[in-house]
Structures are given as structure tokens and as C-alpha cells.
Protein backbone atom coordinates (compact mmCIF):
# COMPACT_ATOMS: atom_id res chain seq x y z
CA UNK A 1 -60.41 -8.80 -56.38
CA UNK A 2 -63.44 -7.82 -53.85
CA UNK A 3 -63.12 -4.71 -51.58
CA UNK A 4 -61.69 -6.58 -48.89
CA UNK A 5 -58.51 -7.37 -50.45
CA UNK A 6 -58.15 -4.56 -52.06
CA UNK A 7 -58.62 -2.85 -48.33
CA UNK A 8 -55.61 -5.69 -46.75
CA UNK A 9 -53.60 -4.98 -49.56
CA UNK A 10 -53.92 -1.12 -49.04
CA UNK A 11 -53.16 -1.29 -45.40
CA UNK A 12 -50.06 -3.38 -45.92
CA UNK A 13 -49.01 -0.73 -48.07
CA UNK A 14 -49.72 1.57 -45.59
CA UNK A 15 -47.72 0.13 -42.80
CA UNK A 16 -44.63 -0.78 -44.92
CA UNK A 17 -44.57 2.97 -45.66
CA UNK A 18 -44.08 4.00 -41.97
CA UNK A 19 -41.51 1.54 -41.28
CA UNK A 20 -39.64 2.98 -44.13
CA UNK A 21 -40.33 6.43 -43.08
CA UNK A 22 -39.29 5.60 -39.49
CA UNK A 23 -35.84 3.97 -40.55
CA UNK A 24 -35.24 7.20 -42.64
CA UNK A 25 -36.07 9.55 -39.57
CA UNK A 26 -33.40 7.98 -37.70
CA UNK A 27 -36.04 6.58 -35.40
CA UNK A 28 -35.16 2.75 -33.11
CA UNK A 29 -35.42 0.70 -36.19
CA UNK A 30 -31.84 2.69 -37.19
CA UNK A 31 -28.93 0.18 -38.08
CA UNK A 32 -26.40 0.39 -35.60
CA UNK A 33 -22.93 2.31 -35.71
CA UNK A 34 -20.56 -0.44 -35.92
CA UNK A 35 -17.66 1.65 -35.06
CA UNK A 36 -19.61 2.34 -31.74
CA UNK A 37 -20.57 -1.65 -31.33
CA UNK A 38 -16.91 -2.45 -31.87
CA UNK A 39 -15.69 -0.35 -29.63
CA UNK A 40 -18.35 -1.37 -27.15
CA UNK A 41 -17.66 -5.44 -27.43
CA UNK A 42 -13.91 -4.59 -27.05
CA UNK A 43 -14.68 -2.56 -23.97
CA UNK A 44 -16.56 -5.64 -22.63
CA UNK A 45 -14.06 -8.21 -23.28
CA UNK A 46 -11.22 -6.24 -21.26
CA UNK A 47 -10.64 -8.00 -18.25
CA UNK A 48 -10.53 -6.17 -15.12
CA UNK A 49 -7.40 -6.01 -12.79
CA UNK A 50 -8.25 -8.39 -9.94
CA UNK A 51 -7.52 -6.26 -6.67
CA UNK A 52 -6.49 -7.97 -2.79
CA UNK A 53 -6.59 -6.45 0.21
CA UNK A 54 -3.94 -6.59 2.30
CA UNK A 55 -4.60 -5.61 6.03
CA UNK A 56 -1.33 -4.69 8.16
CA UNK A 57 -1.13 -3.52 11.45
CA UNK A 58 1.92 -1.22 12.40
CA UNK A 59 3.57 0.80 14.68
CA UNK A 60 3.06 4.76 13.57
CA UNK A 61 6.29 6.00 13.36
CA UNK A 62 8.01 5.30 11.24
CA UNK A 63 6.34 2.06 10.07
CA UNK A 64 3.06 2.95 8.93
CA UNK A 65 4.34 6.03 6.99
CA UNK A 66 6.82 3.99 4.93
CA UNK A 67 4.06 1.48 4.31
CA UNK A 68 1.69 4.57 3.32
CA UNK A 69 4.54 5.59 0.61
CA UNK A 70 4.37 2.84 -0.71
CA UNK A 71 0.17 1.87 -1.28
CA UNK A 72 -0.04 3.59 -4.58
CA UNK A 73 2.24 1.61 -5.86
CA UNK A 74 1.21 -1.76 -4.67
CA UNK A 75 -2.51 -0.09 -5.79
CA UNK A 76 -1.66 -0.18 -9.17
CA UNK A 77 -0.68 -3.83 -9.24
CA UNK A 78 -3.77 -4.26 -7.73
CA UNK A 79 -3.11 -5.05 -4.01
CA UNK A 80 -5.14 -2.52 -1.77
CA UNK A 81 -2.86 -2.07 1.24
CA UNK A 82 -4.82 -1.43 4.33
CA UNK A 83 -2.07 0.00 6.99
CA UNK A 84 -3.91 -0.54 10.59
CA UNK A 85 -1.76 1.40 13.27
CA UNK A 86 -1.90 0.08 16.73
CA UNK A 87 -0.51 2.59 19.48
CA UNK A 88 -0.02 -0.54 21.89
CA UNK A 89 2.70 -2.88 19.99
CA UNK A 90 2.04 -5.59 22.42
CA UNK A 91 -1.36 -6.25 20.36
CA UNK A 92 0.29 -6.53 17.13
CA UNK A 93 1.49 -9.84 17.42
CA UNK A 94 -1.54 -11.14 19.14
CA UNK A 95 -3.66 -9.62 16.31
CA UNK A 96 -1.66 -11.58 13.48
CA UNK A 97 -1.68 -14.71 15.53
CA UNK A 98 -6.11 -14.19 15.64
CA UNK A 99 -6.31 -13.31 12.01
CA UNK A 100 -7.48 -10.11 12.37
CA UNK A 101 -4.40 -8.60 10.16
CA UNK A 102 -2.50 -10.40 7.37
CA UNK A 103 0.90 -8.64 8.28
CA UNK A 104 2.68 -7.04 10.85
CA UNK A 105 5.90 -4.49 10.94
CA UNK A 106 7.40 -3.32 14.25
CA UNK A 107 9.64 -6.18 15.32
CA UNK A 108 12.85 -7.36 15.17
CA UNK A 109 13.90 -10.77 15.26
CA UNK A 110 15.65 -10.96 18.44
CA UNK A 111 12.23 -10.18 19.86
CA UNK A 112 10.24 -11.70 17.87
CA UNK A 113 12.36 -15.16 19.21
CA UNK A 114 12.05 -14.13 22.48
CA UNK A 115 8.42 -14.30 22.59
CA UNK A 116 7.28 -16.73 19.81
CA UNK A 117 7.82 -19.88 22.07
CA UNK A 118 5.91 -18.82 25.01
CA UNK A 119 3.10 -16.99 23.05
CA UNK A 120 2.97 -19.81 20.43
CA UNK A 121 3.16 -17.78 17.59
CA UNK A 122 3.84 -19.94 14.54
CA UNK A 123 5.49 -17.23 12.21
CA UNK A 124 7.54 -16.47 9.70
CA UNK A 125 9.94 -13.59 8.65
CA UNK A 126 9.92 -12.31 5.08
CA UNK A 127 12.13 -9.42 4.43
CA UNK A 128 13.88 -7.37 6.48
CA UNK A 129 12.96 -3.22 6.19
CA UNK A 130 15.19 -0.29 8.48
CA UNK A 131 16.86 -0.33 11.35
CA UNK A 132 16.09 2.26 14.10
CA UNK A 133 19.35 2.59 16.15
CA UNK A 134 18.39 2.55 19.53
CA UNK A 135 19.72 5.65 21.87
CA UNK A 136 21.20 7.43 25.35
CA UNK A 137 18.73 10.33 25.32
CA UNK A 138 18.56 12.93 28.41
CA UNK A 139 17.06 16.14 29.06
CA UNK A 140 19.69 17.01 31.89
CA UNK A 141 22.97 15.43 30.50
CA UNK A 142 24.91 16.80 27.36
CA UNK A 143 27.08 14.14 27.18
CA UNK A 144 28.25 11.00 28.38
CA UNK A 145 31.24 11.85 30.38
CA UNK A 146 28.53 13.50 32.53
CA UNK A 147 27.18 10.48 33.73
CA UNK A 148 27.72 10.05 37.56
CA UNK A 149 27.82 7.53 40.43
CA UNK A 150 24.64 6.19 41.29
CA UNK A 151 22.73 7.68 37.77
CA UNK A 152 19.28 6.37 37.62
CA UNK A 153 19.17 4.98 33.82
CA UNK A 154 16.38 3.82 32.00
CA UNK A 155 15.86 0.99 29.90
CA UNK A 156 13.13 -0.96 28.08
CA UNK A 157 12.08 -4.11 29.99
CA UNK A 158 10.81 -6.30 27.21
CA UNK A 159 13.79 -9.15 27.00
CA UNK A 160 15.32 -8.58 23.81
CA UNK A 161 15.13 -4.80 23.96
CA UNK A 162 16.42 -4.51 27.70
CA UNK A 163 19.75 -6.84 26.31
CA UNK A 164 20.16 -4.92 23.36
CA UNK A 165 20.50 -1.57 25.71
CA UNK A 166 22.79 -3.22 28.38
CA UNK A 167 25.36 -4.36 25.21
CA UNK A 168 24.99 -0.44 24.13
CA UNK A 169 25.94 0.19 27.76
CA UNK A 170 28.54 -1.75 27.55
CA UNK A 171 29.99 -0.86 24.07
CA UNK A 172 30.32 2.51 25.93
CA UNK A 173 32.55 1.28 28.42
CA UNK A 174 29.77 1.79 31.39
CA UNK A 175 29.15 -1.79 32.88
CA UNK A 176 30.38 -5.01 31.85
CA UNK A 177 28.02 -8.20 31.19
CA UNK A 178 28.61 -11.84 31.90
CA UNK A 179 29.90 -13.94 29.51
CA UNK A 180 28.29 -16.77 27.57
CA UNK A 181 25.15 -14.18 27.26
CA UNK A 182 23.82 -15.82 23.52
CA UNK A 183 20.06 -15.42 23.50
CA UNK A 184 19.45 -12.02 23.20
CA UNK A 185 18.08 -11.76 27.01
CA UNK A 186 19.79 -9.71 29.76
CA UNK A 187 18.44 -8.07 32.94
CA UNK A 188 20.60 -5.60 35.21
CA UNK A 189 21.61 -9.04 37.02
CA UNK A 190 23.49 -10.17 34.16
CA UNK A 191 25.86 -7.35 34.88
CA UNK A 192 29.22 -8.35 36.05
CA UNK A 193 30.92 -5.14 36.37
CA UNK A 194 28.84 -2.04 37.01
CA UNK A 195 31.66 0.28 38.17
CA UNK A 196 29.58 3.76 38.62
CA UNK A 197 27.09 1.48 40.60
CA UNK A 198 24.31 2.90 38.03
CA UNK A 199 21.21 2.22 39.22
CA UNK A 200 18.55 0.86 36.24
CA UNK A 201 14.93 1.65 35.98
CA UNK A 202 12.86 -0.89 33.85
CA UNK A 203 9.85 0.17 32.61
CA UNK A 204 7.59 -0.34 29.25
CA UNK A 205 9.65 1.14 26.16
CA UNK A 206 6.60 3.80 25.77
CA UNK A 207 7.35 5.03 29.05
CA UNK A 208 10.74 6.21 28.88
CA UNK A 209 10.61 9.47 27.16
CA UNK A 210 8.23 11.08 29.39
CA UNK A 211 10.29 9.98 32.39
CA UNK A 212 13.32 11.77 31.33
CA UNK A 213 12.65 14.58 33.25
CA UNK A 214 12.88 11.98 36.21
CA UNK A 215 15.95 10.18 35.43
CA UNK A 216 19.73 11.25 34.14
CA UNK A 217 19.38 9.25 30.74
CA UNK A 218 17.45 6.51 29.53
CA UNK A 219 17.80 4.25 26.21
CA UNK A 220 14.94 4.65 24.24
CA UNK A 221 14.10 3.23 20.68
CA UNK A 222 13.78 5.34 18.03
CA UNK A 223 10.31 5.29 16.66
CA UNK A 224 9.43 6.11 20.21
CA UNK A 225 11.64 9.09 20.12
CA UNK A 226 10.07 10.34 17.22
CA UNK A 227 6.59 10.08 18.19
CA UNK A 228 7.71 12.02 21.42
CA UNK A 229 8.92 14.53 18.75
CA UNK A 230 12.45 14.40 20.73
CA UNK A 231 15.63 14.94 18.27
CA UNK A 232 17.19 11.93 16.99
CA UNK A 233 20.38 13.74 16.55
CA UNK A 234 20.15 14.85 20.52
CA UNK A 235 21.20 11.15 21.64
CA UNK A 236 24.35 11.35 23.15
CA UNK A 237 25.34 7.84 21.62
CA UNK A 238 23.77 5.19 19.75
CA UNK A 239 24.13 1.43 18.12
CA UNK A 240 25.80 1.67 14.62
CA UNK A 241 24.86 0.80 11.50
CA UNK A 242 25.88 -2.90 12.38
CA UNK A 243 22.97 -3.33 14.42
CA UNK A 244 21.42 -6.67 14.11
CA UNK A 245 17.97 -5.40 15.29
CA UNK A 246 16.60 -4.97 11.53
CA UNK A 247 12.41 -4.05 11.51
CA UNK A 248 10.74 -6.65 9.38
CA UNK A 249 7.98 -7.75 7.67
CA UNK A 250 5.83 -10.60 9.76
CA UNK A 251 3.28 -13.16 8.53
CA UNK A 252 1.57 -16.41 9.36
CA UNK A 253 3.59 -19.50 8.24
CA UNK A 254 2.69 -20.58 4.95
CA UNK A 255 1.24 -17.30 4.09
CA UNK A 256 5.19 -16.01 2.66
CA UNK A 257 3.98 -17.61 -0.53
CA UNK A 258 1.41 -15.65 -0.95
CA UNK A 259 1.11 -13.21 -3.92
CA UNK A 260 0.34 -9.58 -2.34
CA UNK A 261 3.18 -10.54 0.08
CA UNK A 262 5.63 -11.00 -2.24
CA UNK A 263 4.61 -7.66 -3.70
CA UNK A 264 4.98 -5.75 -0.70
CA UNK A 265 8.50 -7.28 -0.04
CA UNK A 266 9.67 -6.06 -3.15
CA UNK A 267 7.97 -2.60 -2.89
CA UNK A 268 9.37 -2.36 0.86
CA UNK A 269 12.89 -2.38 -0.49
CA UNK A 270 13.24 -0.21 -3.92
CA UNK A 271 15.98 2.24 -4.29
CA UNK A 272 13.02 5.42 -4.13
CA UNK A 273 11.96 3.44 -0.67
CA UNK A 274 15.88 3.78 0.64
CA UNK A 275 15.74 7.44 -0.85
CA UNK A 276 12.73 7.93 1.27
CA UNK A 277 13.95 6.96 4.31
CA UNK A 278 17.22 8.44 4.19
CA UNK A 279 15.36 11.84 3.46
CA UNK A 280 12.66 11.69 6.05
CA UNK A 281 14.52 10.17 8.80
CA UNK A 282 18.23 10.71 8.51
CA UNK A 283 20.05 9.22 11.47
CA UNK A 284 17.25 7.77 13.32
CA UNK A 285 16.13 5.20 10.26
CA UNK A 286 18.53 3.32 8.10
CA UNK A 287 17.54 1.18 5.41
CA UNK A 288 18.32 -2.53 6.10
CA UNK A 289 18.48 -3.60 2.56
């Protein structure tokens, strides 16, 4: 063999050597933990919990906190509630009707039918949530008996609200409304028999409990009352729990069917949701379910 093999075959040598060396070392060339790669390819193959967003728009009180209480729960089966308070109701509808939120909770289905046909709105309920039983509240009167001839009253003048406090008016023995009255609509010339000749001031539901001061009473709803941080247990009467004005859950039509809705439903209406609303709200909220 001539030098120059001798020299190739040397350097070969020489080369194999540090590869060994480096292996040894614990250098790059090192064999791979195949604990760690196991580990690592199961890691990789877990699928990821698929999360939807949910946008809907509510009133504050006490609404969006019962839909705050319960976003951790719908968070962990992977719908991301996104609770959108709107301080002017009348845009709520409006809002789901555009697309800009999936949901809405504030109404009732009296009014909700009172306004759907002229609006348009092609809707559809899917579960029904609390009941806020709407109240006589004054800041002069202590009770009813106190109620005189010619009393200026309050009450809401949306249609299904402003019938809904004439029939309270009425269950009280106060005035007395036609008969035949079946849609859930009613304005102070419905009344047939008004015997303290009460005189009724009709003006938007947010209104009414900073005019107290102006007026001997009004009938206010009770999320109102609350944000007005006025007593619930101050009314001097109320509707019962029979009330058929139950707060529920709103969507497009078609869009019941939908997954995330379906899990909000059922989160809307657990026994620690009932629990929740009995303990936060006693008289003022009662669950509907």
C-alpha cells in the first residue's frame, strides 16, 4: 500500500474516533430518551377542546350577572360566553335581529309578541329563566290603603308591560278593565271602572324610579328597581309567583339547534343556578324552572 492510502485509511480512522467520542460525551449524535419521545408523540396526538363563542347581549341586573355565574361552567365545555350588557333594552332586540349578538335575555314573551310582528323579528324562544315580579313602589306612601282620589300613578308604557301593571291594579281591587282584554295590551282607556279617578302617568320603564319623588306610586319592574338600588321588599304589593311574565332566553329561528345554545339552556336552569338566585335576589327574582 503507497503513502496515500495508508494517509485515507488513517484519516478515516481518525474521524470514526470523534464520532465515537462525541456519542460518548453526550454530544447531538445522543440516542434519544424514548420515555421523553413517548410522552412527547402522546402529547401531540391529544386533541384540543374545540371552543365557540357565544355573544349575548343583556340587561345588567339581574340578567347579565346570572349569565356571568354561569361562564365558567359553559368555559369548560368549551363555549366562551361573551355577556354584552346594553343599558337601553330597546336595542337588544334590534341587535339580535342585525347579527351583531347570538342571544338575547331581558324579555318576556308577552312582549316579545307584542313587538315581533311590527318589528319583523323572526325569533324563537328557548327556555324560560326567572321571573321578576313586577311592583307598587313609593317614596311617600307606606301602604296601599293610602292611596287617594286623584293619585298620579306610574306605569311603564311599552304594551305588554303597561297591561301587565293595569291587571296588578286591578288584582288590588283599584280599577277595573274591560272585558275580552286577550292580547296582553292595555292602555288607561281600557279601564272600565277607575273608582278613585287615579290619574296614570306613562312613561319609559327606566324612568319611573327617579320620578317617584314626583308621583304617589308607580309600578316599576324589578331589575329596574334594583339597578336604582331601591328595596325589593319596600313594594307595597306585587304579582305572585303565578306570573306568566317568565325572562327567557332569545335567538334567531333555526339557531335553537345549535350546540352552545343548548348548553347554555341547560346551564341557565341547574339546581346551583336556582340556589343562586334565590340567595342573591330573594323576593325580587324567582326561578322560572
Amino acid at each position: 500500500m503507497g503513502k496515500k492510502g495508508i494517509f485515507s485509511l488513517a484519516s478515516i480512522l481518525v474521524i470514526f474516533g470523534a464520532v465515537v467520542s462525541g456519542c460518548a460525551s453526550g454530544g447531538t449524535a445522543q440516542a434519544p430518551d424514548t420515555k421523553a419521545a413517548a410522552q412527547g408523540n402522546a402529547a401531540g396526538t391529544a386533541k384540543p377542546t374545540k371552543e365557540t363563542t357565544l355573544k349575548i347581549g343583556a340587561a345588567a341586573v339581574p340578567h347579565a350577572e346570572i349569565l356571568n355565574f354561569v361562564k365558567p361552567k359553559l368555559k369548560e365545555q368549551g363555549v366562551n360566553l361573551e355577556v354584552v350588557v346594553y343599558d337601553d333594552e330597546g336595542q337588544l332586540n334590534p341587535a339580535l335581529k342585525d347579527k351583531q349578538i347570538d342571544a338575547n335575555y331581558f324579555q318576556h314573551v308577552p312582549y316579545l309578541d307584542s313587538v315581533k310582528g311590527e318589528k319583523g323579528y323572526d325569533f324563537a324562544v328557548t327556555t324560560k329563566v326567572h321571573v321578576e315580579p313586577i311592583g307598587f313602589y313609593s317614596s311617600k306612601l307606606k301602604s296601599k290603603d293610602e292611596i287617594k282620589e286623584g293619585a298620579r300613578i306610574g306605569i311603564p308604557n311599552n304594551p305588554s308591560n303597561e297591561y301587565r301593571a293595569l291587571v296588578l291594579l286591578q288584582q288590588q281591587g283599584l280599577i277595573k278593565l274591560k272585558d275580552g282584554l286577550t292580547t296582553y295590551e292595555a292602555t288607561p282607556k281600557d279601564i272600565a271602572d277607575n273608582p278613585k279617578k287615579l290619574k296614570f302617568i306613562e312613561a319609559d320603564s327606566a324612568t319611573l324610579p327617579r320620578s317617584l319623588p314626583d308621583l304617589e306610586g308607580a309600578i316599576i319592574n324589578t331589575n329596574l328597581v334594583l339597578e336604582a338600588k331601591i328595596d325589593p321588599k319596600s313594594a307595597l304589593f306585587r304579582e305572585d309567583s303565578k306570573s306568566p311574565y317568565a325572562n327567557v332566553i332569545v335567538v334567531r329561528k333555526g339557531d335553537e339547534t345549535r350546540e352552545e345554545v343548548k348548553k347554555l339552556d341547560a346551564a341557565l336552569t341547574t339546581p346551583e343556578v336556582k340556589k343562586f338566585i334565590e340567595d342573591k335576589y330573594g323576593v325580587a327574582v324567582v326561578p322560572a324552572f
